[in-house]
PDB file of N, CA and C in Angstrom:
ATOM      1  N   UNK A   1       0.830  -1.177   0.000  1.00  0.00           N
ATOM      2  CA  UNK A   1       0.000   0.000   0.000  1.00  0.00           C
ATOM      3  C   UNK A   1       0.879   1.247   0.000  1.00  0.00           C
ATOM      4  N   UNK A   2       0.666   2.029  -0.949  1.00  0.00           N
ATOM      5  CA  UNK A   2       1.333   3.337  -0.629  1.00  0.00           C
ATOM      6  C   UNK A   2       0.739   3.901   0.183  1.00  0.00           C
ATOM      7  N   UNK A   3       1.704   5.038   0.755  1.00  0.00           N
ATOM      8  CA  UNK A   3       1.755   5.784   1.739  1.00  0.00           C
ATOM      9  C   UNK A   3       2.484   7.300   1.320  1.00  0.00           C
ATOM     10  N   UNK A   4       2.182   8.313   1.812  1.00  0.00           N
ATOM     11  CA  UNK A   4       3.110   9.730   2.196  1.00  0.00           C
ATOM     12  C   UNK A   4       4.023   9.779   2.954  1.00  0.00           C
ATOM     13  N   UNK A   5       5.159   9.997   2.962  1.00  0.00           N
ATOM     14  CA  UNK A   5       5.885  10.868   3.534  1.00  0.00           C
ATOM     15  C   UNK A   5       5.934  12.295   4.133  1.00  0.00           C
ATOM     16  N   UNK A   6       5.181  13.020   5.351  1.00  0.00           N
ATOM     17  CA  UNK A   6       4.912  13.438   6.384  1.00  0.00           C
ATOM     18  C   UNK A   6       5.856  14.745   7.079  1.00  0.00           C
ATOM     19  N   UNK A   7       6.047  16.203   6.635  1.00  0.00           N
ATOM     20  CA  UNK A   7       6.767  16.484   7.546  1.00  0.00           C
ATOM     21  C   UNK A   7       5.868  18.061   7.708  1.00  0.00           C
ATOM     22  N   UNK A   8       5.945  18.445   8.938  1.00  0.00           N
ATOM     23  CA  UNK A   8       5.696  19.214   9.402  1.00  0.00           C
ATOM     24  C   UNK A   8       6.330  20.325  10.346  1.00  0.00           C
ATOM     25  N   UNK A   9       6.516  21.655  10.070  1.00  0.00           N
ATOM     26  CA  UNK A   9       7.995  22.064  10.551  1.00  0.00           C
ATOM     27  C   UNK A   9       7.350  23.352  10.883  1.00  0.00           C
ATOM     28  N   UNK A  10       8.163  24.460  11.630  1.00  0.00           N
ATOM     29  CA  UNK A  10       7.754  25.794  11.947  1.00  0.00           C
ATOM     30  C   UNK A  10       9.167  26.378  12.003  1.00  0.00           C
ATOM     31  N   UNK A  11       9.254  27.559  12.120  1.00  0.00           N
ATOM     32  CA  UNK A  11      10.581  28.569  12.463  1.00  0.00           C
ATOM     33  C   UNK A  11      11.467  28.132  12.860  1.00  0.00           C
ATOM     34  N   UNK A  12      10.706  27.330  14.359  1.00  0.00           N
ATOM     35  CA  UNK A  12      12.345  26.713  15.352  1.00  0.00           C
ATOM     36  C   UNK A  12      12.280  25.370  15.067  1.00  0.00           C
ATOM     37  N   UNK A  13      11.856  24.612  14.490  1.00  0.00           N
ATOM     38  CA  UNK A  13      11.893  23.065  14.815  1.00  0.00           C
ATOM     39  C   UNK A  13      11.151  22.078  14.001  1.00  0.00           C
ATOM     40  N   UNK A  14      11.212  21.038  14.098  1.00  0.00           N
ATOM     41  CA  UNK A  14       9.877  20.137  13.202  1.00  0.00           C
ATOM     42  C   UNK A  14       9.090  19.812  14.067  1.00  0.00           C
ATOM     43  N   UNK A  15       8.281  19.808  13.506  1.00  0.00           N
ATOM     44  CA  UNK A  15       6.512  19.450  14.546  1.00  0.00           C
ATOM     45  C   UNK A  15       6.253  17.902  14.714  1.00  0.00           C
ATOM     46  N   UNK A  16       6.068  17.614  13.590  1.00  0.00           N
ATOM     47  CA  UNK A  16       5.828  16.217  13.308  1.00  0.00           C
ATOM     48  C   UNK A  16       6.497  15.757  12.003  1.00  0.00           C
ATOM     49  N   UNK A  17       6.859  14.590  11.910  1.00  0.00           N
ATOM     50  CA  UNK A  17       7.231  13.755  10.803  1.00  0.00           C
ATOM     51  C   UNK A  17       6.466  12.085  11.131  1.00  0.00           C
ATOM     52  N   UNK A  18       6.717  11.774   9.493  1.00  0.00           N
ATOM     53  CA  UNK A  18       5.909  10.282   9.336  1.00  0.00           C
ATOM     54  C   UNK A  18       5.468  10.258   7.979  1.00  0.00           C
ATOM     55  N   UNK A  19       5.008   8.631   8.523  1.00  0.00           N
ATOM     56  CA  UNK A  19       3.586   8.257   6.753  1.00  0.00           C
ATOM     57  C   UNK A  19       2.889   8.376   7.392  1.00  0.00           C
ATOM     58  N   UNK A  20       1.778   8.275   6.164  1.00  0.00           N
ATOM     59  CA  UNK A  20       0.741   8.719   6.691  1.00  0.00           C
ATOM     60  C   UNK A  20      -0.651   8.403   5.350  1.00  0.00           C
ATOM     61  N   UNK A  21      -1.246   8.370   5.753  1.00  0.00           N
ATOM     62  CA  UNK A  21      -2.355   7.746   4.767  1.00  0.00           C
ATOM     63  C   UNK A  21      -2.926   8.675   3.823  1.00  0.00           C
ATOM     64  N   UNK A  22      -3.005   9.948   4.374  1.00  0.00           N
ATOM     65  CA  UNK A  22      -4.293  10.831   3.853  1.00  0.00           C
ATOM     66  C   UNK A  22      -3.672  12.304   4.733  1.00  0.00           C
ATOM     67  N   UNK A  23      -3.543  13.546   4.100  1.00  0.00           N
ATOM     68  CA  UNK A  23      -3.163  14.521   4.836  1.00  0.00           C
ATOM     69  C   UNK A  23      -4.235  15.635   4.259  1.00  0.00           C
ATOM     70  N   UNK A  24      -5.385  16.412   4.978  1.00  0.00           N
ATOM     71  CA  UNK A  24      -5.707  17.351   4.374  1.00  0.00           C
ATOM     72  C   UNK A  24      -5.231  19.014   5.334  1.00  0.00           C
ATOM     73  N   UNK A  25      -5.017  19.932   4.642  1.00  0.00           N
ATOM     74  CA  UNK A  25      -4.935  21.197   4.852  1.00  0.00           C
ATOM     75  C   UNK A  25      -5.730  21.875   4.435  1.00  0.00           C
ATOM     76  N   UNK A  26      -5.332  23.874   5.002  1.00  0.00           N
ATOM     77  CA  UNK A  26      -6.248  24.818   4.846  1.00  0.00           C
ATOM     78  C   UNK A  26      -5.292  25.829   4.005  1.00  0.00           C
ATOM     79  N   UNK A  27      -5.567  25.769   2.589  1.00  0.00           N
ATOM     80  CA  UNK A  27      -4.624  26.144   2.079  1.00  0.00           C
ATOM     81  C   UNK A  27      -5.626  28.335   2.223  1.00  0.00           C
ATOM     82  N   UNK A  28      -5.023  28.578   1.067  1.00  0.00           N
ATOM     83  CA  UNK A  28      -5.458  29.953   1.150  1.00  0.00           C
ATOM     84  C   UNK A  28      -6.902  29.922  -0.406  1.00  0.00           C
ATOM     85  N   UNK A  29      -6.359  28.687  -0.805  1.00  0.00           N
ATOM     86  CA  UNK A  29      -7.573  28.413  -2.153  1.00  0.00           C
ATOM     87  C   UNK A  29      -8.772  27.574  -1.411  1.00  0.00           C
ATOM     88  N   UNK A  30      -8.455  27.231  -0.623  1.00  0.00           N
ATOM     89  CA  UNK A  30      -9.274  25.891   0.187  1.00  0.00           C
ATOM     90  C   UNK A  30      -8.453  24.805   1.093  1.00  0.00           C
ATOM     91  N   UNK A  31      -9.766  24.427   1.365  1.00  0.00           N
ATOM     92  CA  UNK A  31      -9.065  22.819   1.983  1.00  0.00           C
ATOM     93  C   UNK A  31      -8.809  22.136   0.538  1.00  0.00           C
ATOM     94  N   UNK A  32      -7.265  21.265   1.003  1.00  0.00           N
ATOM     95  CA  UNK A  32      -7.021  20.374  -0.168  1.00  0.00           C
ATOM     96  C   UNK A  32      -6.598  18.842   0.738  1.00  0.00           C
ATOM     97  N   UNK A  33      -7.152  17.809   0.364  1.00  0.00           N
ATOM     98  CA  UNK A  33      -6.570  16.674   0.558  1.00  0.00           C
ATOM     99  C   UNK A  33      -5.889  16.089  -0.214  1.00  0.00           C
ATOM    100  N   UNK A  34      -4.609  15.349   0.240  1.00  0.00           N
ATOM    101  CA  UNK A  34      -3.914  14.469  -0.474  1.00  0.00           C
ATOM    102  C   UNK A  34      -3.782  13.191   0.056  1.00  0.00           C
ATOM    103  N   UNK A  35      -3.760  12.534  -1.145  1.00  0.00           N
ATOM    104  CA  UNK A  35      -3.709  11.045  -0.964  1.00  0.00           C
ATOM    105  C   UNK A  35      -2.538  10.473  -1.664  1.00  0.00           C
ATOM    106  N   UNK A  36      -1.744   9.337  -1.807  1.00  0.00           N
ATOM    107  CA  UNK A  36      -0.807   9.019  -2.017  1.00  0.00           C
ATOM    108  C   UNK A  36      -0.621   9.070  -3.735  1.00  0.00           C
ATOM    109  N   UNK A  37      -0.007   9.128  -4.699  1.00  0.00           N
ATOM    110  CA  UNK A  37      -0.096   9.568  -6.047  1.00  0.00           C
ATOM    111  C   UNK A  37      -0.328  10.563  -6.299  1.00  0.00           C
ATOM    112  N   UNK A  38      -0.554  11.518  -5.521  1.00  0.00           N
ATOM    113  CA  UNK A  38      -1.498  13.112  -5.727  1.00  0.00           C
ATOM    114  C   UNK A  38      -0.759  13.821  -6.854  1.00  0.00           C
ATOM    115  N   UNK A  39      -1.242  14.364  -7.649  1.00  0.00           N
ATOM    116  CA  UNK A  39       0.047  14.993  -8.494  1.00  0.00           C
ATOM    117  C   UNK A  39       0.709  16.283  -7.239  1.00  0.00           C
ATOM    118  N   UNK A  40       1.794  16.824  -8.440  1.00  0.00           N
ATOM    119  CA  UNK A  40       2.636  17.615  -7.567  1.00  0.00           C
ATOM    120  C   UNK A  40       1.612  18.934  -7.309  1.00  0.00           C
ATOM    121  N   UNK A  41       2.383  19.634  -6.279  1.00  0.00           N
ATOM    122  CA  UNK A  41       1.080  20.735  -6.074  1.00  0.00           C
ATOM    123  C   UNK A  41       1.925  21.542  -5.007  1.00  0.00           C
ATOM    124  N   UNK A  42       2.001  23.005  -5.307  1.00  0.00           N
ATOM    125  CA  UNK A  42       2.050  23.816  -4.183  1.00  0.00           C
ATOM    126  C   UNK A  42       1.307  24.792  -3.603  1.00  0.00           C
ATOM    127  N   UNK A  43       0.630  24.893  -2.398  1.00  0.00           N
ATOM    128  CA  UNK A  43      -0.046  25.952  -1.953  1.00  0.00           C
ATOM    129  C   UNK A  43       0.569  26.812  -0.805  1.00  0.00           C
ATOM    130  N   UNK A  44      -0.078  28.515  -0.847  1.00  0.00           N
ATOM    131  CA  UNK A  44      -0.171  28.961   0.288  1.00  0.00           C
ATOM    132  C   UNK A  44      -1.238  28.476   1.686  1.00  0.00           C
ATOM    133  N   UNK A  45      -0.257  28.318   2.808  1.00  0.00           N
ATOM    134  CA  UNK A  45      -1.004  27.706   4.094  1.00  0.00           C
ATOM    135  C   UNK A  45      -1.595  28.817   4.721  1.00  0.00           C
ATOM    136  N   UNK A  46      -3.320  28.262   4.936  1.00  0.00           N
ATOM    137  CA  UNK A  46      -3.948  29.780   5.775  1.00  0.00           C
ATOM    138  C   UNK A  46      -3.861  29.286   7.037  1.00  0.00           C
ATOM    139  N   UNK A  47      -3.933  29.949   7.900  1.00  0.00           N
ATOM    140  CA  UNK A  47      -4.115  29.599   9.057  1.00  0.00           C
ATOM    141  C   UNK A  47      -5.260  28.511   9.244  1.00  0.00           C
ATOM    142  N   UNK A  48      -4.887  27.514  10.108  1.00  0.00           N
ATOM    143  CA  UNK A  48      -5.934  26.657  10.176  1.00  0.00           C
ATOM    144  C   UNK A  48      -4.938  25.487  10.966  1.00  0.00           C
ATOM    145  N   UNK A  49      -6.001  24.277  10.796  1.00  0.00           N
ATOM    146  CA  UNK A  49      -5.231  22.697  11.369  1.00  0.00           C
ATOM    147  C   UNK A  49      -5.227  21.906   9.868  1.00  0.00           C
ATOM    148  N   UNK A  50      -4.076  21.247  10.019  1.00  0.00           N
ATOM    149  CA  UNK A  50      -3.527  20.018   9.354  1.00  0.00           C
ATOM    150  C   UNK A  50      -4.269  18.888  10.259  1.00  0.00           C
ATOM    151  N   UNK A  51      -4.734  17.791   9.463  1.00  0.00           N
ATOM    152  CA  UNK A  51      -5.045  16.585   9.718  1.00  0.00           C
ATOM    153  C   UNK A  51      -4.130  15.649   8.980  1.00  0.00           C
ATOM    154  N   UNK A  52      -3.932  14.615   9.737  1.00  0.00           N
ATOM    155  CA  UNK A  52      -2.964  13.462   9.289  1.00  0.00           C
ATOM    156  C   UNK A  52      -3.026  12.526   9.836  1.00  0.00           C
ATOM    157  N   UNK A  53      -3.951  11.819   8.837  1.00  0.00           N
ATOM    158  CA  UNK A  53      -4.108  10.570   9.273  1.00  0.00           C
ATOM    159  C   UNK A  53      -2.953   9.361   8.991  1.00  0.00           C
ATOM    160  N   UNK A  54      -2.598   8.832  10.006  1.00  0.00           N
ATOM    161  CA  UNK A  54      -1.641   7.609  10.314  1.00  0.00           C
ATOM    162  C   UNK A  54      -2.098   6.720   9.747  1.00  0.00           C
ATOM    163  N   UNK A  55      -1.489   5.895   9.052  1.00  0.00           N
ATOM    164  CA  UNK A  55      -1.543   4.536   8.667  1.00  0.00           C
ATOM    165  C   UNK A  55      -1.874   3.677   9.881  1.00  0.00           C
ATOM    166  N   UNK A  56      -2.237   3.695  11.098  1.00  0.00           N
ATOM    167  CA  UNK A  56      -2.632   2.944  11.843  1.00  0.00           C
ATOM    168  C   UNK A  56      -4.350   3.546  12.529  1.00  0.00           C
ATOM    169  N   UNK A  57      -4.354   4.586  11.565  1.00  0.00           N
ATOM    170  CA  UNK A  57      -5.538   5.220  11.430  1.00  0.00           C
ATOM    171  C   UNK A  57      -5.716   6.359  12.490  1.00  0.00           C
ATOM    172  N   UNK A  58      -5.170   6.454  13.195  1.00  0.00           N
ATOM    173  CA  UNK A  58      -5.269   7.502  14.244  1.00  0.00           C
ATOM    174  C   UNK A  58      -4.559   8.557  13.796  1.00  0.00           C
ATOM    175  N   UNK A  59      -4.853   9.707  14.069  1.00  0.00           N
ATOM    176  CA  UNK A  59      -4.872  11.079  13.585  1.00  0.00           C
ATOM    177  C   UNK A  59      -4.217  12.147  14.563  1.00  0.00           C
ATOM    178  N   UNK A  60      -3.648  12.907  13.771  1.00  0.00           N
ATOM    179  CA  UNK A  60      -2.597  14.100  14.404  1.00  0.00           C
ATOM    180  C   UNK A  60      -3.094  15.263  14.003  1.00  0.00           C
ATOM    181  N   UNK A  61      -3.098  16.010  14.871  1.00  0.00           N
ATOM    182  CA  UNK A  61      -3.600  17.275  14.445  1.00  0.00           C
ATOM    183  C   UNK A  61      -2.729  18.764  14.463  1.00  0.00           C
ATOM    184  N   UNK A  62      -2.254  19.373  13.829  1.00  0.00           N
ATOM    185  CA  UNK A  62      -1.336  20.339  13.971  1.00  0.00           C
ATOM    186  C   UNK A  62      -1.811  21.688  13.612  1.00  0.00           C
ATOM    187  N   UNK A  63      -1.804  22.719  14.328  1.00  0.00           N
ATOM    188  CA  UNK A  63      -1.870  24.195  13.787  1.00  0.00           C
ATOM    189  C   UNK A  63      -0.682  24.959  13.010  1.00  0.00           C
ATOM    190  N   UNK A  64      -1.385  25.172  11.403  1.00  0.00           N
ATOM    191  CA  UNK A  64       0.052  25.565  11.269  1.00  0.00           C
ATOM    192  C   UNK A  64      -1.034  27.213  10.807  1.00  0.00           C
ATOM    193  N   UNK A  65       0.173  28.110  10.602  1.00  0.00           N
ATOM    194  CA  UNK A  65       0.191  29.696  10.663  1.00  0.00           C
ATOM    195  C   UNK A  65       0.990  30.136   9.144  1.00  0.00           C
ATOM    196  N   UNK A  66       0.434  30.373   8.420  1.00  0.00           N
ATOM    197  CA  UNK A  66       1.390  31.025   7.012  1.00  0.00           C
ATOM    198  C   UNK A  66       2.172  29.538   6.734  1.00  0.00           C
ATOM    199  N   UNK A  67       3.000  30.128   5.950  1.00  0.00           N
ATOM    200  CA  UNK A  67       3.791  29.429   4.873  1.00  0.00           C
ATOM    201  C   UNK A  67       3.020  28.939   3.887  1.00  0.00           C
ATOM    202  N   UNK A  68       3.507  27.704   3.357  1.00  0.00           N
ATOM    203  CA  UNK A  68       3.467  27.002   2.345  1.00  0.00           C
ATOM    204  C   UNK A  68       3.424  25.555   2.376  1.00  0.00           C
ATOM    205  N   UNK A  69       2.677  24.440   1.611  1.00  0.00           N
ATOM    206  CA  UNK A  69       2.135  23.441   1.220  1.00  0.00           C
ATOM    207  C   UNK A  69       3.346  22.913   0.155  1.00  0.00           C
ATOM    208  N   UNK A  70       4.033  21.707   0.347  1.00  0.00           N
ATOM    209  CA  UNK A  70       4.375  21.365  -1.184  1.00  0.00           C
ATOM    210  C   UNK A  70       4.323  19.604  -0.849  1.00  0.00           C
ATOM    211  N   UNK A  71       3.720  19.236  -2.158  1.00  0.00           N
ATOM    212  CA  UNK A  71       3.467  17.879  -2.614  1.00  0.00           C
ATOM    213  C   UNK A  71       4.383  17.574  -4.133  1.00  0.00           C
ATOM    214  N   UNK A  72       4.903  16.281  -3.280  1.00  0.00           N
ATOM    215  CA  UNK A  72       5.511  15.463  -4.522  1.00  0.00           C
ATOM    216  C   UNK A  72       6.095  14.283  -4.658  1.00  0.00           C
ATOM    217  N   UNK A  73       6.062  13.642  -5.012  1.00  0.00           N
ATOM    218  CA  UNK A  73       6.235  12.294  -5.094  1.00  0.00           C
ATOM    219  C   UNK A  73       6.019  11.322  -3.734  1.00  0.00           C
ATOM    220  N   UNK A  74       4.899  11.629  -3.441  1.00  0.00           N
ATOM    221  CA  UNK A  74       4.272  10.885  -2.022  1.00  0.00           C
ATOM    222  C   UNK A  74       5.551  11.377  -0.648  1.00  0.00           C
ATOM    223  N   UNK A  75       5.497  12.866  -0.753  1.00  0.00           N
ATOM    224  CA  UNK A  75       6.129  13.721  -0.298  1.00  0.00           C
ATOM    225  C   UNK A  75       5.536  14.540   0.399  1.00  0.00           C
ATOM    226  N   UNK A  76       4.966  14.927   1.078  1.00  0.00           N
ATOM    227  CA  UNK A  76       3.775  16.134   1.961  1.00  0.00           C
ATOM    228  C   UNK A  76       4.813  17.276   2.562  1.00  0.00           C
ATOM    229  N   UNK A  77       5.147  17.948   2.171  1.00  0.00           N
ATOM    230  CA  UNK A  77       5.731  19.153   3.392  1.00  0.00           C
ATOM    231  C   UNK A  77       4.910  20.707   3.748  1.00  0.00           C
ATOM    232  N   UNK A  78       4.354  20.465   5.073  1.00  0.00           N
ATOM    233  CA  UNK A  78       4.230  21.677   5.355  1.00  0.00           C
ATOM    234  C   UNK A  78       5.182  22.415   5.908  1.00  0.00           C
ATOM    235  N   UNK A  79       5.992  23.576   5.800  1.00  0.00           N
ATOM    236  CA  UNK A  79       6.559  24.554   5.943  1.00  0.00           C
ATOM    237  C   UNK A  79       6.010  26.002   6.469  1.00  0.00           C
ATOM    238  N   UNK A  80       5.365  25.967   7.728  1.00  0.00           N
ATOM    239  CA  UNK A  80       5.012  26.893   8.449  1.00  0.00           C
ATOM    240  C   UNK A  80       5.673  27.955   9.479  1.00  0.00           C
ATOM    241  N   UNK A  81       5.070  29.317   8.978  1.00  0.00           N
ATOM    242  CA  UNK A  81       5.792  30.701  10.332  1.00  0.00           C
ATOM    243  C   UNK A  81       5.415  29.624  11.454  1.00  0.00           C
ATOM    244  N   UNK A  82       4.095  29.239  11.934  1.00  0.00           N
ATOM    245  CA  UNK A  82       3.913  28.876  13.472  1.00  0.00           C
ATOM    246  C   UNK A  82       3.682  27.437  12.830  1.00  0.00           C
ATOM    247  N   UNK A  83       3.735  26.989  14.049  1.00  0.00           N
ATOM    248  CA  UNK A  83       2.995  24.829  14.013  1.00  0.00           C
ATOM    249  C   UNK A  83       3.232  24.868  15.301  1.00  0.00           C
ATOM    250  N   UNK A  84       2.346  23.827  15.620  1.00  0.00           N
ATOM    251  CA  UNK A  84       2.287  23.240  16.930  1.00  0.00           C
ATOM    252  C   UNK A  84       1.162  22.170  16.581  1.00  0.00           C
ATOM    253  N   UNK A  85       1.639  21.095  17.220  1.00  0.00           N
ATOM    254  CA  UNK A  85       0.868  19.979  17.464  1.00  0.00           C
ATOM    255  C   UNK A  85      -0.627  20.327  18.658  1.00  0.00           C
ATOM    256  N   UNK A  86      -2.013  20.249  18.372  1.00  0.00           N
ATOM    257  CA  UNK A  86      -2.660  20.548  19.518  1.00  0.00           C
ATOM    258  C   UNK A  86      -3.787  18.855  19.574  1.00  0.00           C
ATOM    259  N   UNK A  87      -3.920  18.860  20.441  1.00  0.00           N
ATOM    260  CA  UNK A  87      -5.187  17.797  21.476  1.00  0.00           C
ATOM    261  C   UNK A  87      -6.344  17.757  20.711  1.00  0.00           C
TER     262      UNK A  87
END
């Protein structure tokens, strides 16, 4: 089964990394989900939460703040001013 490759980062640090099944964001065009094959794609990140769902199905949730979205080759990177993992 394919899978994504997972990273999630802010100013000082990385937030989260992993696979991951299914990742949707809040871009500045919309919410976009990706799934594994997705073509390539870059967006601006609006403020909002990242969802990321785990291959063991349980889900992470992260706030990210500005930046940018890039997808590619079952590649996910968010690149955010703020992130933080929240509950």
């Amino acid at each position: 089964m394919a899978v994504l490759d997972v990273a999630v980062v802010s100013a000082e640090q990385e937030v989260w990394s992993g696979q991951a099944s299914r990742v949707v964001a809040r871009t500045t065009e919309g919410e976009i989900g990706i799934l594994p094959g997705h073509e390539p794609v870059m967006g601006l990140v609006a403020g909002g939460e990242v969802r990321i769902l785990r291959e063991d199905g349980t889900l992470v949730r992260a706030q990210a703040d500005g930046g940018f979205l890039s997808v590619a080759n079952d590649r996910v990177s968010v690149v955010a001013d703020a992130a933080e993992i929240v509950s």
